[in-house]
Each structure stands twice: as structure tokens, then as C-alpha cells.
Protein backbone atom coordinates (compact mmCIF):
# COMPACT_ATOMS: atom_id res chain seq x y z
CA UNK A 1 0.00 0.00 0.00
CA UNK A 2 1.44 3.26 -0.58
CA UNK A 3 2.09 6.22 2.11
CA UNK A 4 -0.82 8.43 0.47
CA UNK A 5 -3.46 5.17 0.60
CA UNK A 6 -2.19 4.73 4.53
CA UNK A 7 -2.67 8.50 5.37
CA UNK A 8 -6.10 8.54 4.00
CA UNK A 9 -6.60 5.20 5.85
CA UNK A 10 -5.75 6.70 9.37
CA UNK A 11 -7.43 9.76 8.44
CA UNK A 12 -10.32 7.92 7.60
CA UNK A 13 -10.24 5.52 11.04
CA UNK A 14 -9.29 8.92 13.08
CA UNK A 15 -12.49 10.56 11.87
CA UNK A 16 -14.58 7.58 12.63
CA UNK A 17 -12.70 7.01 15.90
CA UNK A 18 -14.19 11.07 16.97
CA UNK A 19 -17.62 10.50 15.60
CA UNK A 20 -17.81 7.34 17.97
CA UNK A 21 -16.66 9.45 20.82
CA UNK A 22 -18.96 11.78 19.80
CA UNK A 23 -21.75 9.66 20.08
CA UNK A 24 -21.19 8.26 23.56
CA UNK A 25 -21.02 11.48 24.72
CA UNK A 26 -24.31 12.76 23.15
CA UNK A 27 -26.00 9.51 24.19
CA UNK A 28 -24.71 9.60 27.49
CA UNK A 29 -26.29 13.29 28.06
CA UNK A 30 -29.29 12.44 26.38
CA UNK A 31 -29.89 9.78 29.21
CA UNK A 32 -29.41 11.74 31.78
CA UNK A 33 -30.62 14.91 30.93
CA UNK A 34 -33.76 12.60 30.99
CA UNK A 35 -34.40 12.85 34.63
CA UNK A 36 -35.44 15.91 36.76
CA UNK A 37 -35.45 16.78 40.38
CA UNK A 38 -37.90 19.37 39.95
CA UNK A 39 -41.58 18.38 41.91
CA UNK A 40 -43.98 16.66 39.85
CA UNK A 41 -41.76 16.30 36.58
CA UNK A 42 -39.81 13.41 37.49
CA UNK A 43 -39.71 10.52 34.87
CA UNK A 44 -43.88 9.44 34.75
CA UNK A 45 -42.54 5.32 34.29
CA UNK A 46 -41.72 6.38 38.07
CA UNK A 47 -44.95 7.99 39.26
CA UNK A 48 -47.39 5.27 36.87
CA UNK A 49 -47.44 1.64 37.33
CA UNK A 50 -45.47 1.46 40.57
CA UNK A 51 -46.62 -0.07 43.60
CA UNK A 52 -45.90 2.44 46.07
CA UNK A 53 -45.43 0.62 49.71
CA UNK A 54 -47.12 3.04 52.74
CA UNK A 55 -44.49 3.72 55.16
CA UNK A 56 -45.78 6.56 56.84
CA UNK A 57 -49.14 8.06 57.72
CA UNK A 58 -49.46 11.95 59.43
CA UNK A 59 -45.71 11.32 60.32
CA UNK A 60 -45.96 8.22 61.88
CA UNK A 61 -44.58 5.13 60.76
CA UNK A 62 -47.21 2.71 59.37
CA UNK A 63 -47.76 -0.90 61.38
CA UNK A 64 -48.14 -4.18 59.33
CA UNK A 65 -48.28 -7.28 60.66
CA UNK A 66 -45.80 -9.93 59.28
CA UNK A 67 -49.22 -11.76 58.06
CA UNK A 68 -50.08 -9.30 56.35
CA UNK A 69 -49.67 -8.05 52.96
CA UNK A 70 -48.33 -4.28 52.85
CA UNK A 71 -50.21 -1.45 51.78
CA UNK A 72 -49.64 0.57 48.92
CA UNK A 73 -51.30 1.96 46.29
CA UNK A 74 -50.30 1.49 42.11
CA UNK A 75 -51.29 4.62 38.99
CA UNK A 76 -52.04 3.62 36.06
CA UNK A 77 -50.65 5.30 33.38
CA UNK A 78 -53.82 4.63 30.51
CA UNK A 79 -56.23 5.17 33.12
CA UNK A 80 -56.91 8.05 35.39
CA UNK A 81 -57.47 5.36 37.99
CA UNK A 82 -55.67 3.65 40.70
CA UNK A 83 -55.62 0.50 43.11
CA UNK A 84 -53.92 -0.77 46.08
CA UNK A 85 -54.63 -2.37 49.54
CA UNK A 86 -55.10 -0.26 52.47
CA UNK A 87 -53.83 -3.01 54.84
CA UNK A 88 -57.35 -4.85 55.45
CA UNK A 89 -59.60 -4.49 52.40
CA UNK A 90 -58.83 -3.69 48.49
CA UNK A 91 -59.12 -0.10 47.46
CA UNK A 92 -59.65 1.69 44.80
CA UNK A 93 -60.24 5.04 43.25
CA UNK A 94 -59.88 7.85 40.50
CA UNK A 95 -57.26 10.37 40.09
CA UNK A 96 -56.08 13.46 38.49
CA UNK A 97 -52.97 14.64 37.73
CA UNK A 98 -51.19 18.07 36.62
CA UNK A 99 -47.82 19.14 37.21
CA UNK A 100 -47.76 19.21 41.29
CA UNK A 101 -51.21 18.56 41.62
CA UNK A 102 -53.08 15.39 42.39
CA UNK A 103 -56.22 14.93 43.48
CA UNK A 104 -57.73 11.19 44.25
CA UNK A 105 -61.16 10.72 44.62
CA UNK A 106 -64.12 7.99 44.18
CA UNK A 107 -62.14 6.11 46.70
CA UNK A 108 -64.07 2.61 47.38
CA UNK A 109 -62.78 -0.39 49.54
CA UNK A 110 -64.15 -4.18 49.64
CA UNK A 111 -65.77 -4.26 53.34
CA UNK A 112 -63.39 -7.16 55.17
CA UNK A 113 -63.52 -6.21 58.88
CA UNK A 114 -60.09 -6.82 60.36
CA UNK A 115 -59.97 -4.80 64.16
CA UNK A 116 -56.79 -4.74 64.66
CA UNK A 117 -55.86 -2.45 61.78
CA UNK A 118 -59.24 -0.64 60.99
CA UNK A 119 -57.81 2.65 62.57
CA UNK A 120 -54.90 2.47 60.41
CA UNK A 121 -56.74 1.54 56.84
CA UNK A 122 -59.39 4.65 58.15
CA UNK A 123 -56.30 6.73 58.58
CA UNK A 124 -55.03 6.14 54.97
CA UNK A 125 -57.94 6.32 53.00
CA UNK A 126 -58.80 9.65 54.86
CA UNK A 127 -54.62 10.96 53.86
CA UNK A 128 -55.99 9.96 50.09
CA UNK A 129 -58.75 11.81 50.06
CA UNK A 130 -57.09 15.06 51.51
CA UNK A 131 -54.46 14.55 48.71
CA UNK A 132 -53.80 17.58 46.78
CA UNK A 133 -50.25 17.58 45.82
CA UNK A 134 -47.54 15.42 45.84
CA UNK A 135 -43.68 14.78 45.37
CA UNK A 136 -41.30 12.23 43.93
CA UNK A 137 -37.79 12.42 45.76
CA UNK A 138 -35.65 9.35 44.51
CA UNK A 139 -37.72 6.18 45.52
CA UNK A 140 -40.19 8.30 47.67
CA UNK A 141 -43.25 9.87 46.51
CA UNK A 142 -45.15 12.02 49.27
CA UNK A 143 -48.67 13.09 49.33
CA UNK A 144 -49.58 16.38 50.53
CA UNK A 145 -52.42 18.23 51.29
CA UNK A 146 -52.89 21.71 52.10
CA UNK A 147 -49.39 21.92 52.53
CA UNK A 148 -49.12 19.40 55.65
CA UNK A 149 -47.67 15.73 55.03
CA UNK A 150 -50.33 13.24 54.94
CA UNK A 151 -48.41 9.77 53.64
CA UNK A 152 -45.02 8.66 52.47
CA UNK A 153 -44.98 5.97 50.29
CA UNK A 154 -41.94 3.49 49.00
CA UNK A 155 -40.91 2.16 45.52
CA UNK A 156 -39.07 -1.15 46.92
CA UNK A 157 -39.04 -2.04 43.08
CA UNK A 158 -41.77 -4.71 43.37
CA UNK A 159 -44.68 -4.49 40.34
């Protein structure tokens, strides 16, 4: 091969070498220019189709009983509705959503009668019904209403 065939083949390899560089780097911004910390824009994959675990109610940490299954409550993203398990009984209910705002309501519940965490499921369906904001910080969203905390809720990563 001669010299001016070589040049134009390292030429050739350096230019491709940049564009791939070039491409990580775009792709790699892309991906994380992708998330937000800013309340009530986060990533919606995070907000919808979640099951978000109760942890705390009115700043208290929620009890479950190691036979029991934990509440939570799950979005869905095609439907302005939303289900879950308040601890006792099934729930479920209708939401809207904008920016900051939420607002859940049409809240029903299957009518199990279990005593010894009635005053907690009350307590939590009451919290969703005050809901009129919320926020999404890392794996925690928080409901809010009126400004005061009402529940804190979990993403353990469990669908």
C-alpha cells in the first residue's frame, strides 16, 4: 500500500474514531438529561405503574403485621385510575394529575372487617382523600395536602 493510501486510511479511522466518541457522549447526556429533580416532573414510568409501599401516615410510621400483605397503592398510566390495599380491604379510586397537583377521589374499599388495623386503613384512605399535591424524591413519593404531610410511600421495586 502506498504512504498516500495509509494517510487517507488513518485519516479515515481517526475521523470515525471522533464521531464514535462523539456519540457516547451525546447519548450519554441524552440519558441523563432525561431525569429531573424538579416536583412533579420526574420521569412518569416512576410515578405510573409502581406499587408504592405506605411507610408513613401523618408522620408516623405505618404498622403491618408480618401476616399481612403491605399497603400501597399502584397509577395507572392509561387510566386516570388507581388501586392498592389499604392493609385490610382492596381499594380503589380515580385520580387526576397536573404538574404538582393530584387529586384522588371515588375512593371505594371491599368491606373485610379486620380490628386490629381498621384505625390504620381509616387513617389512609382519609390521607388519600385530603391529597392535593404530591412529590417524587428518589424512591419516595409524598402526598400532601394543604401543605401538611399526609403519607409517604416506598418504591421497593416490586410491580
Amino acid at each position: 500500500m502506498d504512504h498516500g493510501k495509509t494517510v487517507a486510511l488513518k485519516l479515515i479511522l481517526n475521523i470515525l474514531m471522533n464521531f464514535h466518541y462523539a456519540l457516547i457522549i451525546f447519548f450519554t447526556l441524552n440519558f441523563f438529561s432525561c431525569t429531573s429533580s424538579e416536583p412533579g416532573n420526574e420521569i412518569s414510568s416512576s410515578f405510573y405503574e409502581t406499587r408504592w409501599i405506605l411507610r408513613s401516615l401523618d408522620g408516623n410510621k405505618v404498622y403491618t403485621p408480618e401476616s399481612l400483605e403491605e399497603a400501597f397503592i399502584k397509577f395507572s398510566k392509561d387510566k386516570q385510575n388507581a388501586n392498592g390495599f389499604g392493609g385490610c380491604n382492596s381499594i380503589g379510586m380515580t385520580y387526576s394529575r397536573q404538574n404538582r397537583s393530584l387529586k384522588i377521589s371515588n375512593i371505594t374499599a371491599t368491606e373485610k372487617y379486620c380490628d386490629f388495623i381498621k384505625d390504620q386503613e381509616k387513617k389512609f384512605l382519609d390521607a388519600l382523600s385530603k391529597t392535593d399535591s404530591y412529590k417524587i424524591s428518589g424512591n419516595r413519593l409524598s402526598l400532601y395536602g394543604e401543605g401538611k404531610l399526609l403519607a409517604v410511600f416506598e418504591n421497593t421495586g416490586v410491580k
